[in-house]
PDB file of N, CA and C in Angstrom:
ATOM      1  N   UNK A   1       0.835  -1.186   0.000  1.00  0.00           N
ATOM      2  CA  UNK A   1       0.000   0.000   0.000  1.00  0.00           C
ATOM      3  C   UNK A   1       0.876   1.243   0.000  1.00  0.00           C
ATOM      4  N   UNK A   2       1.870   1.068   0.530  1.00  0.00           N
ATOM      5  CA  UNK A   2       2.926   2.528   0.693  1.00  0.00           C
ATOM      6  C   UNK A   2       3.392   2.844  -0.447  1.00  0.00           C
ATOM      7  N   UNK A   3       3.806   1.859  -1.573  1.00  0.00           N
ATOM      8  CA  UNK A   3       3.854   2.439  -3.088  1.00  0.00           C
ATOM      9  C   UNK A   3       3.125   3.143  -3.413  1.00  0.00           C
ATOM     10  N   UNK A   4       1.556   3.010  -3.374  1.00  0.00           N
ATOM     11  CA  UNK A   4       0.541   3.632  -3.708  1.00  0.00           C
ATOM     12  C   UNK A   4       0.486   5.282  -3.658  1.00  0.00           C
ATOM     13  N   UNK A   5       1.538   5.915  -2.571  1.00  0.00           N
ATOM     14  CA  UNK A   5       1.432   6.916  -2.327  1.00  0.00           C
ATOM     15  C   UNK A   5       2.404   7.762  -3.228  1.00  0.00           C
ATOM     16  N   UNK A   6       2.636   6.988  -4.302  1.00  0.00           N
ATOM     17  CA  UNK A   6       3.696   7.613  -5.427  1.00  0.00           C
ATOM     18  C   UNK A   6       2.755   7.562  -6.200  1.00  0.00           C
ATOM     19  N   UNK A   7       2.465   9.016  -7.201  1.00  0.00           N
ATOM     20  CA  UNK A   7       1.322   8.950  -8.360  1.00  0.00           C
ATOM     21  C   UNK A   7       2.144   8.242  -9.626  1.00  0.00           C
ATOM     22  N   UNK A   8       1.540   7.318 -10.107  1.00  0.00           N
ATOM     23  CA  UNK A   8       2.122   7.116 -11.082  1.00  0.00           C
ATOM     24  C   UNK A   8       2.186   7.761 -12.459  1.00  0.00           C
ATOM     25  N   UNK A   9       2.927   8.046 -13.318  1.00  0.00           N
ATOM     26  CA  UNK A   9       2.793   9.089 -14.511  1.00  0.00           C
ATOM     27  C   UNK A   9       2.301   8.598 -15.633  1.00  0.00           C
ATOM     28  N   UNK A  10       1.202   8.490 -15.596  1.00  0.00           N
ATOM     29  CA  UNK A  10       0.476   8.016 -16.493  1.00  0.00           C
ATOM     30  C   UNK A  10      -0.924   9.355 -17.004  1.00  0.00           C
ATOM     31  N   UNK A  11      -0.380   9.116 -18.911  1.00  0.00           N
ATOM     32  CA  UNK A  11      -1.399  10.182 -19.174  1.00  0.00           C
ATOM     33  C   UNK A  11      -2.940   9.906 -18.867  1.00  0.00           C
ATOM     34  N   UNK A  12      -3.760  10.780 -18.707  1.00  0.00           N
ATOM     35  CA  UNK A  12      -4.985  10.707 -18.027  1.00  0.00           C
ATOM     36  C   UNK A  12      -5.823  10.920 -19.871  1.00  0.00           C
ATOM     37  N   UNK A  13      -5.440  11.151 -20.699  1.00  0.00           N
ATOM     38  CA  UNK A  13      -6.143  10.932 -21.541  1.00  0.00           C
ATOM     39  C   UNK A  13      -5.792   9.322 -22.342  1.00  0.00           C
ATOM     40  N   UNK A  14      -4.910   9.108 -22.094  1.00  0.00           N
ATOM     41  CA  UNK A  14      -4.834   7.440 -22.816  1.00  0.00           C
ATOM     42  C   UNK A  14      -5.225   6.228 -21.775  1.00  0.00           C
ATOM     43  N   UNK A  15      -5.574   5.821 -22.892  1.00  0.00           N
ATOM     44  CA  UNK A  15      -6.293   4.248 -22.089  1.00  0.00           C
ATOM     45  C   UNK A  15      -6.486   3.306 -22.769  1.00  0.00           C
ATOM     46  N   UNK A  16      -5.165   3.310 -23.495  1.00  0.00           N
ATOM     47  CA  UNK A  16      -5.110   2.117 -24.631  1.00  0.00           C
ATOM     48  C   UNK A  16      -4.650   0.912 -23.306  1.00  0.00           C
ATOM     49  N   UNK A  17      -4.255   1.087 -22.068  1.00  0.00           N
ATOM     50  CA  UNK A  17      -4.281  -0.046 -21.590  1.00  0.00           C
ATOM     51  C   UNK A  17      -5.452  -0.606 -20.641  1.00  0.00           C
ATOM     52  N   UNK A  18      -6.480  -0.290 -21.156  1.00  0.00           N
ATOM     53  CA  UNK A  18      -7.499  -0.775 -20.988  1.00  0.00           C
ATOM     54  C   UNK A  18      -8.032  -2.068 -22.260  1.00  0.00           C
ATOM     55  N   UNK A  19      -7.372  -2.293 -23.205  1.00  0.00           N
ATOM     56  CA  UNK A  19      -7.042  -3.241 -23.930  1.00  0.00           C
ATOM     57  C   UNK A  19      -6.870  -4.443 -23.765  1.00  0.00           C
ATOM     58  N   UNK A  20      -5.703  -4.474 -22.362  1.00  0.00           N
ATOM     59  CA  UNK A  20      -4.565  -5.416 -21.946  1.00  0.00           C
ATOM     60  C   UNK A  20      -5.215  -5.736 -20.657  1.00  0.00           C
ATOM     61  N   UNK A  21      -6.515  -5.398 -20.277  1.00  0.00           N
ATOM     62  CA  UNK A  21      -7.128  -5.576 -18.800  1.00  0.00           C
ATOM     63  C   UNK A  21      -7.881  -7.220 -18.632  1.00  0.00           C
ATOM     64  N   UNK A  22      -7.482  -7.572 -17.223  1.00  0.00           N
ATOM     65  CA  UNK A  22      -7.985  -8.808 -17.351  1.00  0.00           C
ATOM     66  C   UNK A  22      -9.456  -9.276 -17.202  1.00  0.00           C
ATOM     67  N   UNK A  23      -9.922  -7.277 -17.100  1.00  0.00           N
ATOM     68  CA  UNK A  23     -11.417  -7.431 -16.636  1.00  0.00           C
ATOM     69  C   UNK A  23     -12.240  -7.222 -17.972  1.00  0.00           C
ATOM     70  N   UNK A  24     -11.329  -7.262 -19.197  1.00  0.00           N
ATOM     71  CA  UNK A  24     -12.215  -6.813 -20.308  1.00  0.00           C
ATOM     72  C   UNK A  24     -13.116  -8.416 -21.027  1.00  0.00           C
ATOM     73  N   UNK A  25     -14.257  -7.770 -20.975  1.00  0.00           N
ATOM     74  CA  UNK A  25     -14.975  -8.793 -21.321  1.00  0.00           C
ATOM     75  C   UNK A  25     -15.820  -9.736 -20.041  1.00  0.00           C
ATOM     76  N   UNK A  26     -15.381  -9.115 -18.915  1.00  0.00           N
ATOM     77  CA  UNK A  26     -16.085  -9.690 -17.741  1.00  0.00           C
ATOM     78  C   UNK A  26     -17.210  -9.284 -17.836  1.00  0.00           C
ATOM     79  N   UNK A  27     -18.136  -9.538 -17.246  1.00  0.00           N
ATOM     80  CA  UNK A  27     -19.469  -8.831 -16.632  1.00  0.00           C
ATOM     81  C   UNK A  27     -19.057  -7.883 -15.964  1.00  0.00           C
ATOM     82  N   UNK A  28     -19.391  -6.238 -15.712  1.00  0.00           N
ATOM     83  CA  UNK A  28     -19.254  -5.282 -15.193  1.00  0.00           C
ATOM     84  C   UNK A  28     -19.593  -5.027 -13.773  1.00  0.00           C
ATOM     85  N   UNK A  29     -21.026  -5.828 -13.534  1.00  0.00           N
ATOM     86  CA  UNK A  29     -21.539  -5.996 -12.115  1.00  0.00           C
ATOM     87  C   UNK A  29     -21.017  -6.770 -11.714  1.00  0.00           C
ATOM     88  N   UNK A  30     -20.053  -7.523 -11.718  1.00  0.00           N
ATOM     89  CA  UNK A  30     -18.733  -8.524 -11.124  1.00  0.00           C
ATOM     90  C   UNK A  30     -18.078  -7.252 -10.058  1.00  0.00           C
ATOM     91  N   UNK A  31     -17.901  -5.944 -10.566  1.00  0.00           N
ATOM     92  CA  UNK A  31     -16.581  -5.089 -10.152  1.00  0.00           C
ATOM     93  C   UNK A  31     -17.593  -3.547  -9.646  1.00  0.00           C
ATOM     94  N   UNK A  32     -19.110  -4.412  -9.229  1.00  0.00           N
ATOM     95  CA  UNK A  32     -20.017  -2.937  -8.848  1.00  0.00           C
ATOM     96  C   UNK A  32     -20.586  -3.820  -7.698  1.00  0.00           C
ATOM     97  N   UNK A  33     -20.269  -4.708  -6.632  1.00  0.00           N
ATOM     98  CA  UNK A  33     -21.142  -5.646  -5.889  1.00  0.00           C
ATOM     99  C   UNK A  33     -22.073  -4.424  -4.868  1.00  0.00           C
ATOM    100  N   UNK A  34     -22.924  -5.159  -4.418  1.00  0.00           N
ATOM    101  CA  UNK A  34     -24.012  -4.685  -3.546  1.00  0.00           C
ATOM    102  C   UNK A  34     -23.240  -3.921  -2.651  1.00  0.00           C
ATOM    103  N   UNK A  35     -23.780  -3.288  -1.335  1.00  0.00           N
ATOM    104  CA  UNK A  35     -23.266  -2.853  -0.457  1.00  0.00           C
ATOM    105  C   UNK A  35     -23.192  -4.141   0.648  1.00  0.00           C
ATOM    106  N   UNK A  36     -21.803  -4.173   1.364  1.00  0.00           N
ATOM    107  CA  UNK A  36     -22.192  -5.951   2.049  1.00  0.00           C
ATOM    108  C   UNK A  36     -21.233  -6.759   1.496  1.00  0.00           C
ATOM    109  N   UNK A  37     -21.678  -6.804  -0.142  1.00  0.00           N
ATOM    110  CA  UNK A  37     -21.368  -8.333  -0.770  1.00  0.00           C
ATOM    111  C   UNK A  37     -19.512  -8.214  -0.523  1.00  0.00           C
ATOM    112  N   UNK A  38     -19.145  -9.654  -1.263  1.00  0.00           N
ATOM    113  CA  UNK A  38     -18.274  -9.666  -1.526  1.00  0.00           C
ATOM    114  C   UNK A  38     -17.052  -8.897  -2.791  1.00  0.00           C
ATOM    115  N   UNK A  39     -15.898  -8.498  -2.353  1.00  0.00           N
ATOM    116  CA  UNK A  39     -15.138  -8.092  -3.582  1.00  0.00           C
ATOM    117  C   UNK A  39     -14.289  -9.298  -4.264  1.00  0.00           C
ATOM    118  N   UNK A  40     -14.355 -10.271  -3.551  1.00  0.00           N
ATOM    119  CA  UNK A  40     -12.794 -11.187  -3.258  1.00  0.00           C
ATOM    120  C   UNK A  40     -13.146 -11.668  -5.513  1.00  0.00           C
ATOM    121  N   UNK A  41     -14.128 -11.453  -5.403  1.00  0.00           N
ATOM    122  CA  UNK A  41     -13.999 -12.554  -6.731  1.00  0.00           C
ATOM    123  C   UNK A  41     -13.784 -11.564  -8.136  1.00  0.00           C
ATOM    124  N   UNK A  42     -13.859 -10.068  -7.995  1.00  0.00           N
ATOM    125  CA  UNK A  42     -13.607  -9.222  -8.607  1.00  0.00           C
ATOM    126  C   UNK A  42     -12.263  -8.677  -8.472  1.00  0.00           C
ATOM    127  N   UNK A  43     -11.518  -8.734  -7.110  1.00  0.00           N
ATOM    128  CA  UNK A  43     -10.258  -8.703  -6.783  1.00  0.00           C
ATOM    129  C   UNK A  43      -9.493  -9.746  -7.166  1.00  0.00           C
ATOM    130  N   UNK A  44      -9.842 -10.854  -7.451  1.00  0.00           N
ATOM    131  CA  UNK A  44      -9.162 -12.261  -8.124  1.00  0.00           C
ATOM    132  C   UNK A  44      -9.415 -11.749  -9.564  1.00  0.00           C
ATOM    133  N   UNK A  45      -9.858 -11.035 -10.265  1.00  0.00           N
ATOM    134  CA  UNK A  45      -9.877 -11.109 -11.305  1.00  0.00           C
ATOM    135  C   UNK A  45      -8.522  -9.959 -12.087  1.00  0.00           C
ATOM    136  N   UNK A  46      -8.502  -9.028 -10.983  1.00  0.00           N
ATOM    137  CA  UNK A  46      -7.802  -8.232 -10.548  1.00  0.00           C
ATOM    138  C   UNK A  46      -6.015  -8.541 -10.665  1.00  0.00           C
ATOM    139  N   UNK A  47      -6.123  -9.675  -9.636  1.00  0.00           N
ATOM    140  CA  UNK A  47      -4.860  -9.871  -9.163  1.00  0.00           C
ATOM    141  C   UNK A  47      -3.678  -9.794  -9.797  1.00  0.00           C
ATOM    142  N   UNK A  48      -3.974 -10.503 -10.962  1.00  0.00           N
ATOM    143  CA  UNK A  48      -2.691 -10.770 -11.915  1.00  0.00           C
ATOM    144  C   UNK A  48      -2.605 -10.165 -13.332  1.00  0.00           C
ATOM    145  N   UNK A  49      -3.076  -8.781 -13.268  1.00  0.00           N
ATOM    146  CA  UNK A  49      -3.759  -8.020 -14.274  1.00  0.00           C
ATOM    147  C   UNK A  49      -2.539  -7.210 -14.258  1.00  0.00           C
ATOM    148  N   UNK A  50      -2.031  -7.441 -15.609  1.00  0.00           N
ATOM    149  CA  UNK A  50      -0.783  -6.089 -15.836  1.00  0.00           C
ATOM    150  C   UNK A  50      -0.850  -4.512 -15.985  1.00  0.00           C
ATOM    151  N   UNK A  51      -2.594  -4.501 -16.304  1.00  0.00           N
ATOM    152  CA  UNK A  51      -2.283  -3.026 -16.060  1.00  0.00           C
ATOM    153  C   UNK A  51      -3.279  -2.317 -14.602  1.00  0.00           C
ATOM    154  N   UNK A  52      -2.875  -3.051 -13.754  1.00  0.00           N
ATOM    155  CA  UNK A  52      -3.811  -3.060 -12.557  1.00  0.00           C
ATOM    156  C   UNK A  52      -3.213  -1.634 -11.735  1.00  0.00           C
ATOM    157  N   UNK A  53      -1.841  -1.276 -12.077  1.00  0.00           N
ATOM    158  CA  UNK A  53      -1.568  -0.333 -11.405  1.00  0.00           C
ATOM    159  C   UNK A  53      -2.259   1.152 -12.179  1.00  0.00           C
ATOM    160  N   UNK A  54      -2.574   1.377 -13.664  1.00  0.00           N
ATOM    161  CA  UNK A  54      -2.807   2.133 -14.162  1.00  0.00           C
ATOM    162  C   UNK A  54      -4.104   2.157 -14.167  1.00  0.00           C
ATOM    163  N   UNK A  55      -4.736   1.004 -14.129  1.00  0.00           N
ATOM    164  CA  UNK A  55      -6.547   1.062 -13.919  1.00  0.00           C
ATOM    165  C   UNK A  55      -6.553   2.223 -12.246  1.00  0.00           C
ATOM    166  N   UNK A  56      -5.759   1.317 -11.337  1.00  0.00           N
ATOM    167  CA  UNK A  56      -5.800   1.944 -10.196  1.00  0.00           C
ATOM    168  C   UNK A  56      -6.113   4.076  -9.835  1.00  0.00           C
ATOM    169  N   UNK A  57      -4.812   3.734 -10.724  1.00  0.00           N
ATOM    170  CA  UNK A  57      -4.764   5.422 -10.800  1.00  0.00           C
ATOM    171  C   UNK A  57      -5.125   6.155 -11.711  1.00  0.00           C
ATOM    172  N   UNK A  58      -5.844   5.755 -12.465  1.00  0.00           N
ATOM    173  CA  UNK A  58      -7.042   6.083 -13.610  1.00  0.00           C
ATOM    174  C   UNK A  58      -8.255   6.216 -12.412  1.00  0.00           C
ATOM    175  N   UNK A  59      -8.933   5.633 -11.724  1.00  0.00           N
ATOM    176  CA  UNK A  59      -9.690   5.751 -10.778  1.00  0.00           C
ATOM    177  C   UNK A  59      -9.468   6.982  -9.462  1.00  0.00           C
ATOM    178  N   UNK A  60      -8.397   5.905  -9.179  1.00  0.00           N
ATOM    179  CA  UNK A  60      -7.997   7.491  -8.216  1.00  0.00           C
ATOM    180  C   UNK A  60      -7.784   9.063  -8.615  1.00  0.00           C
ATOM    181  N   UNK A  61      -7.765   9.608 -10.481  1.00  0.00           N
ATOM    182  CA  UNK A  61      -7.414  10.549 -10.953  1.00  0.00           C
ATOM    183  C   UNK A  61      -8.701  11.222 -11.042  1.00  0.00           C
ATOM    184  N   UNK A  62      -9.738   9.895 -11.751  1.00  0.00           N
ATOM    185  CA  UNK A  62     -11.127  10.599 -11.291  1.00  0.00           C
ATOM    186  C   UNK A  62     -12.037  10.665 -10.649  1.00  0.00           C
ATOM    187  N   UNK A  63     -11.564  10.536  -9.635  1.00  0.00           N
ATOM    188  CA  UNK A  63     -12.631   9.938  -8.403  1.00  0.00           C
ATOM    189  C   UNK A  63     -13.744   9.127  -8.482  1.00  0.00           C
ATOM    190  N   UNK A  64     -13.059   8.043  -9.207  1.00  0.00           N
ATOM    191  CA  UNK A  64     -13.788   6.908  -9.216  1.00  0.00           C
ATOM    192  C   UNK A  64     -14.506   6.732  -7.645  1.00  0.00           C
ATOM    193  N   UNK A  65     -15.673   6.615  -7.283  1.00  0.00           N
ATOM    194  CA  UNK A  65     -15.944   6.677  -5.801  1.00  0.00           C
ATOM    195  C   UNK A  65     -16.669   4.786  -5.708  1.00  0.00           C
ATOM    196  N   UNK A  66     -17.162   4.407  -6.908  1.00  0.00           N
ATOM    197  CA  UNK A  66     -17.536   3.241  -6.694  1.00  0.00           C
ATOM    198  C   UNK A  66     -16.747   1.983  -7.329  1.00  0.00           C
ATOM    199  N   UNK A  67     -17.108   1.050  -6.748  1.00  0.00           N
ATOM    200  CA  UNK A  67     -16.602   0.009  -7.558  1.00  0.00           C
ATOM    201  C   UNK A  67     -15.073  -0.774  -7.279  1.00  0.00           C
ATOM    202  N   UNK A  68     -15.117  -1.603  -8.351  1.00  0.00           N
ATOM    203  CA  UNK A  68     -13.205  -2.291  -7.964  1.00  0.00           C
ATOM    204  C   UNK A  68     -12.341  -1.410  -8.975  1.00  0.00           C
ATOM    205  N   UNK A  69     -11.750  -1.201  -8.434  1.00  0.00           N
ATOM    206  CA  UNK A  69     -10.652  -0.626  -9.789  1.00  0.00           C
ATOM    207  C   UNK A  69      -9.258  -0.317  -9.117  1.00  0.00           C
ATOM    208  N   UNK A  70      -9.060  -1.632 -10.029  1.00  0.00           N
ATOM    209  CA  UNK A  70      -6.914  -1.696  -9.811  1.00  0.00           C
ATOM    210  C   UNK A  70      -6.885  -2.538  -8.270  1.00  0.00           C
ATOM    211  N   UNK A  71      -8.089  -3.453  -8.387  1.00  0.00           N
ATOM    212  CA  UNK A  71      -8.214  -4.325  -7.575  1.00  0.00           C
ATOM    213  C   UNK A  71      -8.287  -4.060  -5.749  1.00  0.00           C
ATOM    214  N   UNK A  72      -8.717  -3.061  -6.084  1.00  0.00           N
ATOM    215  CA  UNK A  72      -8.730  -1.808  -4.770  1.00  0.00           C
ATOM    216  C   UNK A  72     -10.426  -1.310  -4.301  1.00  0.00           C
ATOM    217  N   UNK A  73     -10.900  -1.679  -3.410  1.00  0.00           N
ATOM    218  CA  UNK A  73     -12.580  -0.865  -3.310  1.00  0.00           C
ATOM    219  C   UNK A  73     -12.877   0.367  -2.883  1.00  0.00           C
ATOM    220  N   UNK A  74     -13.874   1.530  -2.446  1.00  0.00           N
ATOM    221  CA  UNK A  74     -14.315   2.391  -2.392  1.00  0.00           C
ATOM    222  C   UNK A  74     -12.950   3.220  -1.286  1.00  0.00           C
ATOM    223  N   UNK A  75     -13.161   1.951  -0.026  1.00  0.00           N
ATOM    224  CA  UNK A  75     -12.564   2.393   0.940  1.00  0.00           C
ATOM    225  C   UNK A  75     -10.987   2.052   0.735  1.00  0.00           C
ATOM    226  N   UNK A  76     -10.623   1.564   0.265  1.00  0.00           N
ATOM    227  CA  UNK A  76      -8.924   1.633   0.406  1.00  0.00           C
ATOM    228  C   UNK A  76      -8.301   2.612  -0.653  1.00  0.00           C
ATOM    229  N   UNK A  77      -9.342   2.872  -2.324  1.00  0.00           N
ATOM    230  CA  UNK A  77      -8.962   4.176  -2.363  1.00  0.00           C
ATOM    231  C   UNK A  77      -8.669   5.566  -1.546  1.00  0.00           C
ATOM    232  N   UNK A  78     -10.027   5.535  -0.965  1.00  0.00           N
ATOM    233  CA  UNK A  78     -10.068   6.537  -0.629  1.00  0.00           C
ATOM    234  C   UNK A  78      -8.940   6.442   0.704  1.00  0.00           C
ATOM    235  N   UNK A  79      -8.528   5.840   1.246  1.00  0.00           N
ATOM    236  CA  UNK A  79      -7.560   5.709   2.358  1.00  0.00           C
ATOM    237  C   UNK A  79      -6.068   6.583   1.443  1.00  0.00           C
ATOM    238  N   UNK A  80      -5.992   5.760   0.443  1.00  0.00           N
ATOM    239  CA  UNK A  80      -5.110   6.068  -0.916  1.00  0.00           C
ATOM    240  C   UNK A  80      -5.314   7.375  -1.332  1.00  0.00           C
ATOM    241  N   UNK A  81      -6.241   8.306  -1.416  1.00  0.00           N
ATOM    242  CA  UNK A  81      -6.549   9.792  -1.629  1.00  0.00           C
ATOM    243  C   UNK A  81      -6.104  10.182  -0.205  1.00  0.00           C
ATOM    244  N   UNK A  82      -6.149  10.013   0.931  1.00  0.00           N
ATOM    245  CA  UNK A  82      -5.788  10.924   2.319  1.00  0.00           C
ATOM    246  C   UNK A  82      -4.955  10.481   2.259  1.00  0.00           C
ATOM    247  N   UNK A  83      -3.756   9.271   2.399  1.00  0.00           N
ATOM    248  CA  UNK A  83      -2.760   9.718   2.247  1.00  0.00           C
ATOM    249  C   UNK A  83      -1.827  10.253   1.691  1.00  0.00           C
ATOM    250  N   UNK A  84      -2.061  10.286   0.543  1.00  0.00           N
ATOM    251  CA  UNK A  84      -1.705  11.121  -0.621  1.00  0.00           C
ATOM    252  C   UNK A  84      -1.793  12.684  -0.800  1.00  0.00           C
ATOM    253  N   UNK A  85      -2.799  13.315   0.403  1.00  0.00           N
ATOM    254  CA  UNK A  85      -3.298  14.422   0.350  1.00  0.00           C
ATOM    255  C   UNK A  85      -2.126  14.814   1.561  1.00  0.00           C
ATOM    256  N   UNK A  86      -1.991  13.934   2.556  1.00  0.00           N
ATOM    257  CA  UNK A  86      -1.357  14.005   3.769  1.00  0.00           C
ATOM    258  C   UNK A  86       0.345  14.405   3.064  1.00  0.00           C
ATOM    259  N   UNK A  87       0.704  13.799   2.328  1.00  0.00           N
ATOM    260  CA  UNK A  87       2.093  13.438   1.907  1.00  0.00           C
ATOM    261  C   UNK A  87       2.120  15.028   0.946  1.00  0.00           C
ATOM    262  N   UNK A  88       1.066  15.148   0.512  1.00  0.00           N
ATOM    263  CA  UNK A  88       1.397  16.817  -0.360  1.00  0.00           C
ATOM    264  C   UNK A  88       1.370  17.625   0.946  1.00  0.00           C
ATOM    265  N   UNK A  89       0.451  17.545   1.670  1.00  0.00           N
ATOM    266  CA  UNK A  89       0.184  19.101   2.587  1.00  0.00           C
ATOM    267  C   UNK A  89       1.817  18.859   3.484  1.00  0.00           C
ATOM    268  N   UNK A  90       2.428  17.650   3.745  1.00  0.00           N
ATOM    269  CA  UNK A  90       3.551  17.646   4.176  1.00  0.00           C
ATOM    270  C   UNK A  90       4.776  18.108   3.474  1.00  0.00           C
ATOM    271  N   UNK A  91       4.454  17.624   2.273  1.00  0.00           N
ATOM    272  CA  UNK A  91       6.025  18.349   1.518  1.00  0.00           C
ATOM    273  C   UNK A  91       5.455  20.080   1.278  1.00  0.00           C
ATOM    274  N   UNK A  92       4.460  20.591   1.528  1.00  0.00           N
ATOM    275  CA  UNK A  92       4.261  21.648   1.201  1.00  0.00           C
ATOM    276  C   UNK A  92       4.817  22.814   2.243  1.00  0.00           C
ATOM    277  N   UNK A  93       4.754  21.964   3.959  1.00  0.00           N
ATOM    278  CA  UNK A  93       4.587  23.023   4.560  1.00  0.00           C
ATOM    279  C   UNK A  93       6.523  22.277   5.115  1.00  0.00           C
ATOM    280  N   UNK A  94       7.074  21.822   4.289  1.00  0.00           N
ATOM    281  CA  UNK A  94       8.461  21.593   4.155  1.00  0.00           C
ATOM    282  C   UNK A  94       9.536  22.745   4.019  1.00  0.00           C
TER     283      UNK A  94
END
């Protein structure tokens, strides 16, 4: 998770690696579960997905607020946005 707090440089208008995703062609409500349900089987789909770090921060760029993306859910993004917010307001007041 502490990598996470490095943005990765990836352009926000390309998404040709959404191509190379292991979720393409899944069912979509696989990676939107109920409130409750399980993620584990949308996160397995996840796991071994090469462009899982760029889905990730494709989400986190647009505040993706629902869903799996980059094998990550609502709440560990967003854990991933405060610390990230934490780590700027720190180098700021550096």
């Amino acid at each position: 998770m502490r990598e996470m707090l490095i943005q990765l440089d990836v352009d926000a208008g390309d998404r040709r690696w959404q191509e190379r995703a292991n979720c393409l062609g899944v069912d979509p409500d696989l990676f939107f579960p109920e409130r409750g349900a399980s993620t584990k089987e949308a996160k397995g789909v996840c796991g071994g997905c090469e462009v899982r770090t760029e889905c990730l921060e494709y989400a986190l760029r647009h505040g993706e607020k629902f869903g799996i993306w980059g094998g990550m859910s609502e709440r560990e993004r967003r854990r991933i946005r405060r610390q990230r917010a934490l780590a700027r307001r720190g180098l700021a007041s550096a």
